[in-house]
C-alpha atoms as a PDB file:
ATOM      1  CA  UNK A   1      33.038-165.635 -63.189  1.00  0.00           C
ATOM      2  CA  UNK A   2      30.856-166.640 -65.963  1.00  0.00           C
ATOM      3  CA  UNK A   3      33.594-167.040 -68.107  1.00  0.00           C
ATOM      4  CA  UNK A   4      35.152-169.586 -65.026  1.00  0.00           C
ATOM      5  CA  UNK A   5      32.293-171.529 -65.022  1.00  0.00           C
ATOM      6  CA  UNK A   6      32.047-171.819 -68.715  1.00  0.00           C
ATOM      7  CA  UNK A   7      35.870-173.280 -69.402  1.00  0.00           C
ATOM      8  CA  UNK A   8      35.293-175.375 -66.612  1.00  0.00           C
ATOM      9  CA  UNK A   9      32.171-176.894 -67.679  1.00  0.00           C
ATOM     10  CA  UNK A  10      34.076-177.376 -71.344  1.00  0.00           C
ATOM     11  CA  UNK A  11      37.078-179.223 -69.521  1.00  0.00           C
ATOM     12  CA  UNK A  12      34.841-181.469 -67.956  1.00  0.00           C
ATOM     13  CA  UNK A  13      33.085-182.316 -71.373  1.00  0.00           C
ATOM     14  CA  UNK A  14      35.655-182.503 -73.445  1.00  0.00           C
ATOM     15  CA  UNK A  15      37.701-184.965 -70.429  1.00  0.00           C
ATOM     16  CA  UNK A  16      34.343-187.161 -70.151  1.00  0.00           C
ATOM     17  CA  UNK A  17      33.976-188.249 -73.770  1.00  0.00           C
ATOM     18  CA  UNK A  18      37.142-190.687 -73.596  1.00  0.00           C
ATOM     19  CA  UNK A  19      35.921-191.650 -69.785  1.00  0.00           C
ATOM     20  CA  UNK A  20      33.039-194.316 -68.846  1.00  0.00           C
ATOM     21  CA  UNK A  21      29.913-192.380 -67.448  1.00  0.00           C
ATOM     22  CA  UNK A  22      27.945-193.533 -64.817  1.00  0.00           C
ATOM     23  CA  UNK A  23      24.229-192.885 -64.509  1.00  0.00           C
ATOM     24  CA  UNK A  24      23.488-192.962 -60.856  1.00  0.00           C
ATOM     25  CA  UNK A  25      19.462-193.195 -59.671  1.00  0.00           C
ATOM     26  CA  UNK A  26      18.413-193.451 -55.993  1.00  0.00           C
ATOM     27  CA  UNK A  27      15.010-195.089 -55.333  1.00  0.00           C
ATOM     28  CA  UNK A  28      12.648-194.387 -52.891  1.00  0.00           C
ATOM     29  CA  UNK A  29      10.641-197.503 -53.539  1.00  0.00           C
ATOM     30  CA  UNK A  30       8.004-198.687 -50.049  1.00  0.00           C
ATOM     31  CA  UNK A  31       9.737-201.486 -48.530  1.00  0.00           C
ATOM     32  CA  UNK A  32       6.747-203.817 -48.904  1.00  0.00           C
ATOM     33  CA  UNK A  33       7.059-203.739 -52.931  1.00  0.00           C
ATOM     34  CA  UNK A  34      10.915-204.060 -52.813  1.00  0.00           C
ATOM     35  CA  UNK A  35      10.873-207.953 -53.679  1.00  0.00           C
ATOM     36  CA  UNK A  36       8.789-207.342 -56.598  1.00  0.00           C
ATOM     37  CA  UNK A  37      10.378-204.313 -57.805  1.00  0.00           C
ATOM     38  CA  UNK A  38      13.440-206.397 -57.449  1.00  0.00           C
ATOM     39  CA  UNK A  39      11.869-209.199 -59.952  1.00  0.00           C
ATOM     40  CA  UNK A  40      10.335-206.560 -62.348  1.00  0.00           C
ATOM     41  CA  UNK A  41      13.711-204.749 -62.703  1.00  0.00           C
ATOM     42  CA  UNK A  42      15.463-207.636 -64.211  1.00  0.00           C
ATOM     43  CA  UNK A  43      11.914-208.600 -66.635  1.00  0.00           C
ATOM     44  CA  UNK A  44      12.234-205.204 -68.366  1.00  0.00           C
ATOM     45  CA  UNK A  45      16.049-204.958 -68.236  1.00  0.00           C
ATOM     46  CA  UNK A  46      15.947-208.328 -70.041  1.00  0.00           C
ATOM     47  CA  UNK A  47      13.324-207.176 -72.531  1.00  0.00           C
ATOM     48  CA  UNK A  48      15.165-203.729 -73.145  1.00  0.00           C
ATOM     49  CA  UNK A  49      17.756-205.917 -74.110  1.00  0.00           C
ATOM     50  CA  UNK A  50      16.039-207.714 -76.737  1.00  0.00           C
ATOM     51  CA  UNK A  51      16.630-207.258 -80.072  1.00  0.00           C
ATOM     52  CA  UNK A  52      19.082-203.968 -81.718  1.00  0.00           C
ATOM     53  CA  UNK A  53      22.213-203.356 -79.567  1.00  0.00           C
ATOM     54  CA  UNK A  54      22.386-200.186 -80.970  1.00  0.00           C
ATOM     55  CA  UNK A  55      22.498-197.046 -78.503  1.00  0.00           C
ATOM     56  CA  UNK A  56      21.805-199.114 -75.636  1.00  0.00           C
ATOM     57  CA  UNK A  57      23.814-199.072 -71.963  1.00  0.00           C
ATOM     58  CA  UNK A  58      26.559-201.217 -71.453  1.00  0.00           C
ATOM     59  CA  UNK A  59      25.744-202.543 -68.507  1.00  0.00           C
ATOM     60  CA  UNK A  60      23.103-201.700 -65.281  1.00  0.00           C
ATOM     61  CA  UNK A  61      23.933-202.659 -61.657  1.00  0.00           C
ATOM     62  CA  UNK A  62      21.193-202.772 -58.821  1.00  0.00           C
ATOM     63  CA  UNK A  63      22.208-202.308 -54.944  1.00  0.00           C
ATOM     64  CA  UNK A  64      19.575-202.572 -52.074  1.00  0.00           C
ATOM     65  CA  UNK A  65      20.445-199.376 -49.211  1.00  0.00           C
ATOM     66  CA  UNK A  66      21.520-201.693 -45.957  1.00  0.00           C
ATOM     67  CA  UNK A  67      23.149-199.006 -43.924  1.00  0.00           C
ATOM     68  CA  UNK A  68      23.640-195.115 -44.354  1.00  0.00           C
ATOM     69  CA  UNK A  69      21.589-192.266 -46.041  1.00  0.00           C
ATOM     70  CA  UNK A  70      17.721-192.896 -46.942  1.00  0.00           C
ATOM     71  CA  UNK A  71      16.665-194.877 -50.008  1.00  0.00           C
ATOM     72  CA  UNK A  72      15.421-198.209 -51.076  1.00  0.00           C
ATOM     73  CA  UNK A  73      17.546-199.258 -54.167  1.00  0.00           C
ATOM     74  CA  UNK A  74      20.457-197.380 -56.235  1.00  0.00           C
ATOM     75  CA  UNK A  75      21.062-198.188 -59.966  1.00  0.00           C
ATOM     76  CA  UNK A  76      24.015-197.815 -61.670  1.00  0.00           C
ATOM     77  CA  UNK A  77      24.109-197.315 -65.455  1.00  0.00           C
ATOM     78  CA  UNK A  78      26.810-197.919 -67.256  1.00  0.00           C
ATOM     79  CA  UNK A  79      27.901-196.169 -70.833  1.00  0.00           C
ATOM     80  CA  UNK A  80      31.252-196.198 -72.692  1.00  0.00           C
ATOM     81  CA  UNK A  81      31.268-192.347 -72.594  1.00  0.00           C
ATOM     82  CA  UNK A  82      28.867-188.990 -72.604  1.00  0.00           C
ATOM     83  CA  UNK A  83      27.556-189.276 -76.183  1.00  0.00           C
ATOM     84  CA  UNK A  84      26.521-192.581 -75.733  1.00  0.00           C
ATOM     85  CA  UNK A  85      24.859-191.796 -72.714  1.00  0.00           C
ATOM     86  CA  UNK A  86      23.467-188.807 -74.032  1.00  0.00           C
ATOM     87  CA  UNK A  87      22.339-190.290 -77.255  1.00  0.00           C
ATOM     88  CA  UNK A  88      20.965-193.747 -75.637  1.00  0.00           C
ATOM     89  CA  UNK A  89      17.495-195.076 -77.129  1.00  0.00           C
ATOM     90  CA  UNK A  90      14.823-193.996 -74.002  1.00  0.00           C
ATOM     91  CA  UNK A  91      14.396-197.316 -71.323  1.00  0.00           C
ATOM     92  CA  UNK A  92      10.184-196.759 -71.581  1.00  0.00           C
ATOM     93  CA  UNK A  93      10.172-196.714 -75.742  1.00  0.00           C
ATOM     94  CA  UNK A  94      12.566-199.364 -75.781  1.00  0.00           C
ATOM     95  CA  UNK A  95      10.797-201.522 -73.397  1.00  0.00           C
ATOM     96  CA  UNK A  96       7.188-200.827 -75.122  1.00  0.00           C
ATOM     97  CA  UNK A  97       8.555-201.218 -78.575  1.00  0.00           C
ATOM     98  CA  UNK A  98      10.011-204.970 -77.533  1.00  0.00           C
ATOM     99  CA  UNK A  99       6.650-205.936 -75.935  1.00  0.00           C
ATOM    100  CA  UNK A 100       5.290-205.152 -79.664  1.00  0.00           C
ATOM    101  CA  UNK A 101       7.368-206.973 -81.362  1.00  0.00           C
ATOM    102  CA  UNK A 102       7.138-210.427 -78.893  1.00  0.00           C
ATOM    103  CA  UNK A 103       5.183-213.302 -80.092  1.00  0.00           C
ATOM    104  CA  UNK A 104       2.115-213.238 -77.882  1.00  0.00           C
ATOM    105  CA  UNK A 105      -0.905-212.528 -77.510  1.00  0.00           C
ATOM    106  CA  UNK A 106      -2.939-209.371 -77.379  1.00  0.00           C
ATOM    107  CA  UNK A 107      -3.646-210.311 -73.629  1.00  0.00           C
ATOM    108  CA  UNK A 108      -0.304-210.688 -72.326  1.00  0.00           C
ATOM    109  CA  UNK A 109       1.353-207.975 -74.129  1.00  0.00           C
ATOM    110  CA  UNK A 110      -0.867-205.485 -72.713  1.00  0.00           C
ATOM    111  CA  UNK A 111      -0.876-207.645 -69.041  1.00  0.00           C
ATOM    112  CA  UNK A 112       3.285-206.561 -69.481  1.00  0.00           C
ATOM    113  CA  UNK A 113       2.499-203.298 -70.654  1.00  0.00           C
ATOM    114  CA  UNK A 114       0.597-202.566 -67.294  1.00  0.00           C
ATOM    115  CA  UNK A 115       3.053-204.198 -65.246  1.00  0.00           C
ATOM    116  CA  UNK A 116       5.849-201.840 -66.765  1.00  0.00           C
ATOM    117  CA  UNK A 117       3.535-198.755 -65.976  1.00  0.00           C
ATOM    118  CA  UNK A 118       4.034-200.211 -62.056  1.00  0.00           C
ATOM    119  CA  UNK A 119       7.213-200.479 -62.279  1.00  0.00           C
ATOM    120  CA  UNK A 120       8.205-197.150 -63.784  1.00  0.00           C
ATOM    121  CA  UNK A 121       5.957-195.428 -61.112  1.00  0.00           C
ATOM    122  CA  UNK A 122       7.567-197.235 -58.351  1.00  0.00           C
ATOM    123  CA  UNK A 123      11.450-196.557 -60.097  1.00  0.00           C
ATOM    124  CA  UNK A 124      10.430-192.804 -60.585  1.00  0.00           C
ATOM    125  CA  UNK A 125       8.087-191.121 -57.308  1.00  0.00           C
ATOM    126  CA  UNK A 126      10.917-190.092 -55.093  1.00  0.00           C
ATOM    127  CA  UNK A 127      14.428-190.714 -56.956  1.00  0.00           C
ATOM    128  CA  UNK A 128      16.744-189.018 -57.531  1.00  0.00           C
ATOM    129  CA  UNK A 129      19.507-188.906 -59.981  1.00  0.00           C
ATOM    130  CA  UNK A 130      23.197-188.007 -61.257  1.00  0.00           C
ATOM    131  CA  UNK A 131      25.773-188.457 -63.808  1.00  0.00           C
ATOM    132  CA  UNK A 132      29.111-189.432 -62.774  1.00  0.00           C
ATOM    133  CA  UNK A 133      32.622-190.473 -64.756  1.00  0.00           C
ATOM    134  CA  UNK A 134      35.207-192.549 -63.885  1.00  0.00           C
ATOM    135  CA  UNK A 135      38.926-192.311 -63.728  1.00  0.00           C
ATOM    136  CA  UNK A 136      39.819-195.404 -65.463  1.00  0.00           C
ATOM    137  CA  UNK A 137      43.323-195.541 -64.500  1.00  0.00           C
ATOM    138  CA  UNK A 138      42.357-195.844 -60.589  1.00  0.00           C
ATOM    139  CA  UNK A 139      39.790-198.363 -61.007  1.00  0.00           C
ATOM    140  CA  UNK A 140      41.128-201.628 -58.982  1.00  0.00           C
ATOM    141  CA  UNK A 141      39.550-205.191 -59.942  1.00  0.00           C
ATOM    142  CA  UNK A 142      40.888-207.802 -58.091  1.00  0.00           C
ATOM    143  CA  UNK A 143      42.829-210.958 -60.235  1.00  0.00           C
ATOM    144  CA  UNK A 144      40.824-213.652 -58.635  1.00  0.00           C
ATOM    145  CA  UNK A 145      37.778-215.199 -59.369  1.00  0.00           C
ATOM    146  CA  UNK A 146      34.526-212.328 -58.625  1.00  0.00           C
ATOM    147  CA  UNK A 147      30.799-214.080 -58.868  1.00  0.00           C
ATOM    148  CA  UNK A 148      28.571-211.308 -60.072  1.00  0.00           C
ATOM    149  CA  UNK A 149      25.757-214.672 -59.389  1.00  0.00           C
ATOM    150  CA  UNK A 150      26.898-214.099 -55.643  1.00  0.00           C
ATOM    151  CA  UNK A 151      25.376-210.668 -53.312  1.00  0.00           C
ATOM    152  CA  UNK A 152      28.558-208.352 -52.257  1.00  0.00           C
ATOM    153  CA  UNK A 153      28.844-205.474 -50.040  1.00  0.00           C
ATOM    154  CA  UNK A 154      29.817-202.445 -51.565  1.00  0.00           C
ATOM    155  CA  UNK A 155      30.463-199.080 -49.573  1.00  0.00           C
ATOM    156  CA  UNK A 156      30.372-196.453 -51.578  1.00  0.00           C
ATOM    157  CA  UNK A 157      32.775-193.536 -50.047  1.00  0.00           C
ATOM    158  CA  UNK A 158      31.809-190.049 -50.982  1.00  0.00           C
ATOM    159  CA  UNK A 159      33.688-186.978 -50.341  1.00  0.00           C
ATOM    160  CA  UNK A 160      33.416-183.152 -51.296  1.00  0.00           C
ATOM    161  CA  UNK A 161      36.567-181.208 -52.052  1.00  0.00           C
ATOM    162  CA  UNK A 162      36.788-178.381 -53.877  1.00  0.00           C
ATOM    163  CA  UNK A 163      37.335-178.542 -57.531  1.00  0.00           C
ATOM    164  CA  UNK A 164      40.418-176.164 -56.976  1.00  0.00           C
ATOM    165  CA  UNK A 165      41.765-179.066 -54.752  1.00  0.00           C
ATOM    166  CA  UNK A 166      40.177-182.618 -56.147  1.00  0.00           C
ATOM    167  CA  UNK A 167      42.693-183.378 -57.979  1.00  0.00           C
ATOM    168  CA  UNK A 168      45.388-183.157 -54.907  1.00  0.00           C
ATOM    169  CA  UNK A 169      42.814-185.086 -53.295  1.00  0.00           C
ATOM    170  CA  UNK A 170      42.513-187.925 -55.194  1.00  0.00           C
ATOM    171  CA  UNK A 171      46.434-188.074 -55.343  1.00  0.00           C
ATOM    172  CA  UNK A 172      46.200-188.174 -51.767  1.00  0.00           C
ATOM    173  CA  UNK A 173      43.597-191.129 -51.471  1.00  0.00           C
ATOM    174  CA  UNK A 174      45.574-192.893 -54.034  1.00  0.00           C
ATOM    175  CA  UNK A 175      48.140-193.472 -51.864  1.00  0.00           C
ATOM    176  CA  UNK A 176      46.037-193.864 -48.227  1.00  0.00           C
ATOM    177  CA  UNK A 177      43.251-195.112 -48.888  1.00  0.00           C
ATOM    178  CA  UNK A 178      43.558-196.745 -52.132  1.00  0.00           C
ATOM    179  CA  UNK A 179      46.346-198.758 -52.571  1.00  0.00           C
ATOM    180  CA  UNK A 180      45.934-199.378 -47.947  1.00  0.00           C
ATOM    181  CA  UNK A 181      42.810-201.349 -48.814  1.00  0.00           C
ATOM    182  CA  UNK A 182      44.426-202.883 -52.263  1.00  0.00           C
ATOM    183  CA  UNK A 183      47.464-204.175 -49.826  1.00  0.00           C
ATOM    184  CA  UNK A 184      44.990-205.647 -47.470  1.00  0.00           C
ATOM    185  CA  UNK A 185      43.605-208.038 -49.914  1.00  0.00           C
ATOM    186  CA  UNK A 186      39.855-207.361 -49.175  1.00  0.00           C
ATOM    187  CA  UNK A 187      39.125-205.514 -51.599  1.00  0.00           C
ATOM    188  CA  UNK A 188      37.351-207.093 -54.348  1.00  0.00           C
ATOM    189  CA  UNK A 189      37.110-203.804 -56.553  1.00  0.00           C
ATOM    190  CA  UNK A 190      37.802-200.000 -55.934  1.00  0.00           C
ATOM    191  CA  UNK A 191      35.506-197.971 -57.956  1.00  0.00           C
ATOM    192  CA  UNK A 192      36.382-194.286 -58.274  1.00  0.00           C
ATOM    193  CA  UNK A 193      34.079-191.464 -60.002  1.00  0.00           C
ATOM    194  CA  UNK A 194      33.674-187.945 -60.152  1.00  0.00           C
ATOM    195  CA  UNK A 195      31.091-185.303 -60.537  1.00  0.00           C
ATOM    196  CA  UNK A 196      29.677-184.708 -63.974  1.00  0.00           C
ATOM    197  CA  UNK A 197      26.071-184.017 -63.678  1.00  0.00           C
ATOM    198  CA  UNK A 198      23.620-183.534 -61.039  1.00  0.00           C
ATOM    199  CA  UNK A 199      23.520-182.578 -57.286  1.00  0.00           C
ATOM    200  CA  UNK A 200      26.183-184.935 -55.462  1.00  0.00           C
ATOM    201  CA  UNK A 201      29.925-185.079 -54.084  1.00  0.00           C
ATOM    202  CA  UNK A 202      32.901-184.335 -56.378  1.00  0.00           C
ATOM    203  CA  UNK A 203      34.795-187.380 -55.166  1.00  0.00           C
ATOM    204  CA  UNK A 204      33.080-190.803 -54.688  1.00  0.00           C
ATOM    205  CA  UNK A 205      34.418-194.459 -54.502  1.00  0.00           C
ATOM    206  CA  UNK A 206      32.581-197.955 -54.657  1.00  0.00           C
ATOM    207  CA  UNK A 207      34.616-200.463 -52.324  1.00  0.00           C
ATOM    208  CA  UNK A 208      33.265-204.070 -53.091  1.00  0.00           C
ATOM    209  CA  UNK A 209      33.588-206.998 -50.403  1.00  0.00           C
ATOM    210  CA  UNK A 210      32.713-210.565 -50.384  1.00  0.00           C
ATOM    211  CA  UNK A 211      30.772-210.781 -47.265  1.00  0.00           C
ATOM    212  CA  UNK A 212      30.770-208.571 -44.335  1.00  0.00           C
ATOM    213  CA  UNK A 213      33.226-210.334 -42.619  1.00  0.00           C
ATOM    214  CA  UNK A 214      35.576-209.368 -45.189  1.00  0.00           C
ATOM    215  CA  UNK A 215      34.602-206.057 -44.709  1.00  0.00           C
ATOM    216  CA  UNK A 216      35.082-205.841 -41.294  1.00  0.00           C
ATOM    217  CA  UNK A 217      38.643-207.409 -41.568  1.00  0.00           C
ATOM    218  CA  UNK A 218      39.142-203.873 -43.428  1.00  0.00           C
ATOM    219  CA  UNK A 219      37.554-201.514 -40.775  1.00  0.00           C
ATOM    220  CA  UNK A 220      39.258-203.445 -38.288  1.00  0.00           C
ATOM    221  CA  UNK A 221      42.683-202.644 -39.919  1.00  0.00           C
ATOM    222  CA  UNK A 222      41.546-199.058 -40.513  1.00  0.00           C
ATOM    223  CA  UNK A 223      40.984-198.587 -37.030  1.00  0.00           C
ATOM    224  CA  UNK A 224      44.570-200.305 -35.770  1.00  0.00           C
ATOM    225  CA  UNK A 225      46.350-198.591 -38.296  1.00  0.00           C
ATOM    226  CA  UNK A 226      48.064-196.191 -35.461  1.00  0.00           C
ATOM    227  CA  UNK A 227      48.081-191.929 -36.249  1.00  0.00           C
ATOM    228  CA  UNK A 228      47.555-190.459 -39.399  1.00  0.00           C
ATOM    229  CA  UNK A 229      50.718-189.645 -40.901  1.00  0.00           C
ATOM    230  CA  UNK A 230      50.888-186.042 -42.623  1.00  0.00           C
ATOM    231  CA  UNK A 231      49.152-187.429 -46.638  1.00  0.00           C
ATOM    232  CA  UNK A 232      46.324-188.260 -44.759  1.00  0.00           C
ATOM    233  CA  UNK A 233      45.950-185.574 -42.227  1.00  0.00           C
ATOM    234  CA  UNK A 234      45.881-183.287 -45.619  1.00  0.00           C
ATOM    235  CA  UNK A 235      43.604-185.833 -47.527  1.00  0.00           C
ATOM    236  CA  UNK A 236      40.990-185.264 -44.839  1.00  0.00           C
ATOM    237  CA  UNK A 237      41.760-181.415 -44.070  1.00  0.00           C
ATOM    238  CA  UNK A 238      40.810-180.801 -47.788  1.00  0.00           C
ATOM    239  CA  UNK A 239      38.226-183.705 -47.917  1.00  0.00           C
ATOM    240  CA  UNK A 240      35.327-181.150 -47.775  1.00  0.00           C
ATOM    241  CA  UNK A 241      31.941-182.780 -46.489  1.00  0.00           C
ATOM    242  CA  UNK A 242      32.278-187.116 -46.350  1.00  0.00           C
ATOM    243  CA  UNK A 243      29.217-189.460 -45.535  1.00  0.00           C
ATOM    244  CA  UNK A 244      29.436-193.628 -45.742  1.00  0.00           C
ATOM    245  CA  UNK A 245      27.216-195.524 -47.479  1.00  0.00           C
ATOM    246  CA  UNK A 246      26.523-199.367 -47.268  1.00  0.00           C
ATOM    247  CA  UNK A 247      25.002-201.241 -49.935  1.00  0.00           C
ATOM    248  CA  UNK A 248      23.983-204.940 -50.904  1.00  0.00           C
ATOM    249  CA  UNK A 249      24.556-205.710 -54.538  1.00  0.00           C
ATOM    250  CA  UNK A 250      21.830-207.421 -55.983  1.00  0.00           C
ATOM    251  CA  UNK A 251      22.534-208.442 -59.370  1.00  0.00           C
ATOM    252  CA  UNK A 252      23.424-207.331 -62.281  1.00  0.00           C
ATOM    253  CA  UNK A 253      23.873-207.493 -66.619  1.00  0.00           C
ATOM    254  CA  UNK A 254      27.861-209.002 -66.033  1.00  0.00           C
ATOM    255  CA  UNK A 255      27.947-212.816 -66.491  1.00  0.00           C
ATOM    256  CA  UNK A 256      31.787-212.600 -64.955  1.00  0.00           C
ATOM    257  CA  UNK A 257      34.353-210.630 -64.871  1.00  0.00           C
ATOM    258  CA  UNK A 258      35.721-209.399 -68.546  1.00  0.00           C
ATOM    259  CA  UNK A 259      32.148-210.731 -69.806  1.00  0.00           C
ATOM    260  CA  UNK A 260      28.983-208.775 -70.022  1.00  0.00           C
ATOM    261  CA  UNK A 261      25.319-210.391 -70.691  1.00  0.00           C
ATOM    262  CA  UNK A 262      22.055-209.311 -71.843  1.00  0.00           C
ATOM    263  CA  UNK A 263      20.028-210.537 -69.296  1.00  0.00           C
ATOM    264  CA  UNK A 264      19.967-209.388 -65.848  1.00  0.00           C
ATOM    265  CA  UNK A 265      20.973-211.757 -63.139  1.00  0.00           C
ATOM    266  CA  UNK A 266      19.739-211.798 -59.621  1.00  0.00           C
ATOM    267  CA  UNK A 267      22.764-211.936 -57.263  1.00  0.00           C
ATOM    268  CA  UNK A 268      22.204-215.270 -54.320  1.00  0.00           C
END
């Protein structure tokens, strides 16, 4: 059994250095500091930023909870693959280290050194967190124009099957869920990732919409979309445990799509 785990666990690593890795965190920040978390996120995000590229994330993504399990915010980290993850300068050092170096005074870089202190505390009592990696060749991005400037909603669709059957699965959402919701035209991006790290599902996917009405044109066609032919009675036989969740994208280190920034921008 040992011996399972082990190969497994080395099939997974050896698989997730050519794939992008996710860094998931859930925040369990008190509603009545979530508009100046919100504001402090992108100040220190921006200031990370500042100066070396070197061993630094790719990109970070911030989504307010509007409907489904219990948290505040969840940030997405993005990294090329698992050793650049792994071997990423740390977000507090960085940050501190940047402060240091800014032209100012004594005053205000120890006024920003408090402020990140508040910040961190509020970003780490109560989250929780996870590595995830993508499978590139299912990721969907839609050919017309997508305004990371503008808020989205993104559901993010989680599901548990069994390693033994994820990767019949995912064959199996491919074709009825997937490429269903791709057809449909909502669909702004389909995001798909698996497990790597951490306590979560083995199977989850981030649907993005323009507006709500958009995604309600899709649950709308979900739910007129007649019996389930035999693909997806199997899909959701083998689905394991499955839970919803409904996020607002707040903003976000892309300037458009194809081109990412240094500086965090609030979505409107």
């Amino acid at each position: 059994m040992k011996k399972l785990l082990f190969l497994i666990t080395l099939f997974i690593s050896v698989n997730s250095v050519a794939q992008e890795i996710h860094s998931f965190y859930t925040l369990d920040v008190p509603r009545s500091k979530a508009n100046d978390f919100v504001k402090m996120h992108k100040k220190f995000i921006d200031i990370y930023f500042l100066g070396s590229e070197d061993n630094k994330m790719a990109s970070t993504w911030l989504f307010s909870h509007t409907y489904g399990s219990d948290f505040t915010f969840k940030v997405i980290e993005v990294y090329p693959n698992i050793i650049a993850q792994a071997s990423a300068v740390n977000y507090g050092a960085e940050v501190n280290k940047n402060i240091d170096n800014m032209n100012i005074s004594y005053d205000e870089k120890k006024m920003l050194k408090d402020e990140w202190s508040t910040y961190f505390q509020l970003f780490l009592e109560g989250h929780d967190d996870e590595i995830r990696v993508t499978f590139d060749n299912q990721i969907f991005i839609t050919e017309n124009d997508f305004d990371f400037s503008k808020k989205h909603i993104v559901v993010f669709n989680e599901s548990n099957p069994l390693w033994k059957d994820r990767r019949e699965y995912i064959s199996l959402w491919n074709k009825s869920t997937r490429q269903s919701s791709i057809d449909l035209g909502e669909a702004l991006a389909i995001v798909p990732t698996g497990h790597y790290s951490g306590s979560s599902y083995t199977f989850q996917a981030a649907f993005w919409y323009s507006s709500w009405e958009s995604f309600l044109v899709n649950q709308k066609s979900l739910e007129n979309s007649g019996p389930m032919n035999e693909d997806q009675k199997r899909m959701w036989d083998i689905s394991g445990n499955h839970k919803d969740e409904i996020t607002t994208f707040l903003g976000c280190t892309w300037a458009s799509k194809g081109m990412p920034s240094k500086t965090f921008t609030i979505a409107e």
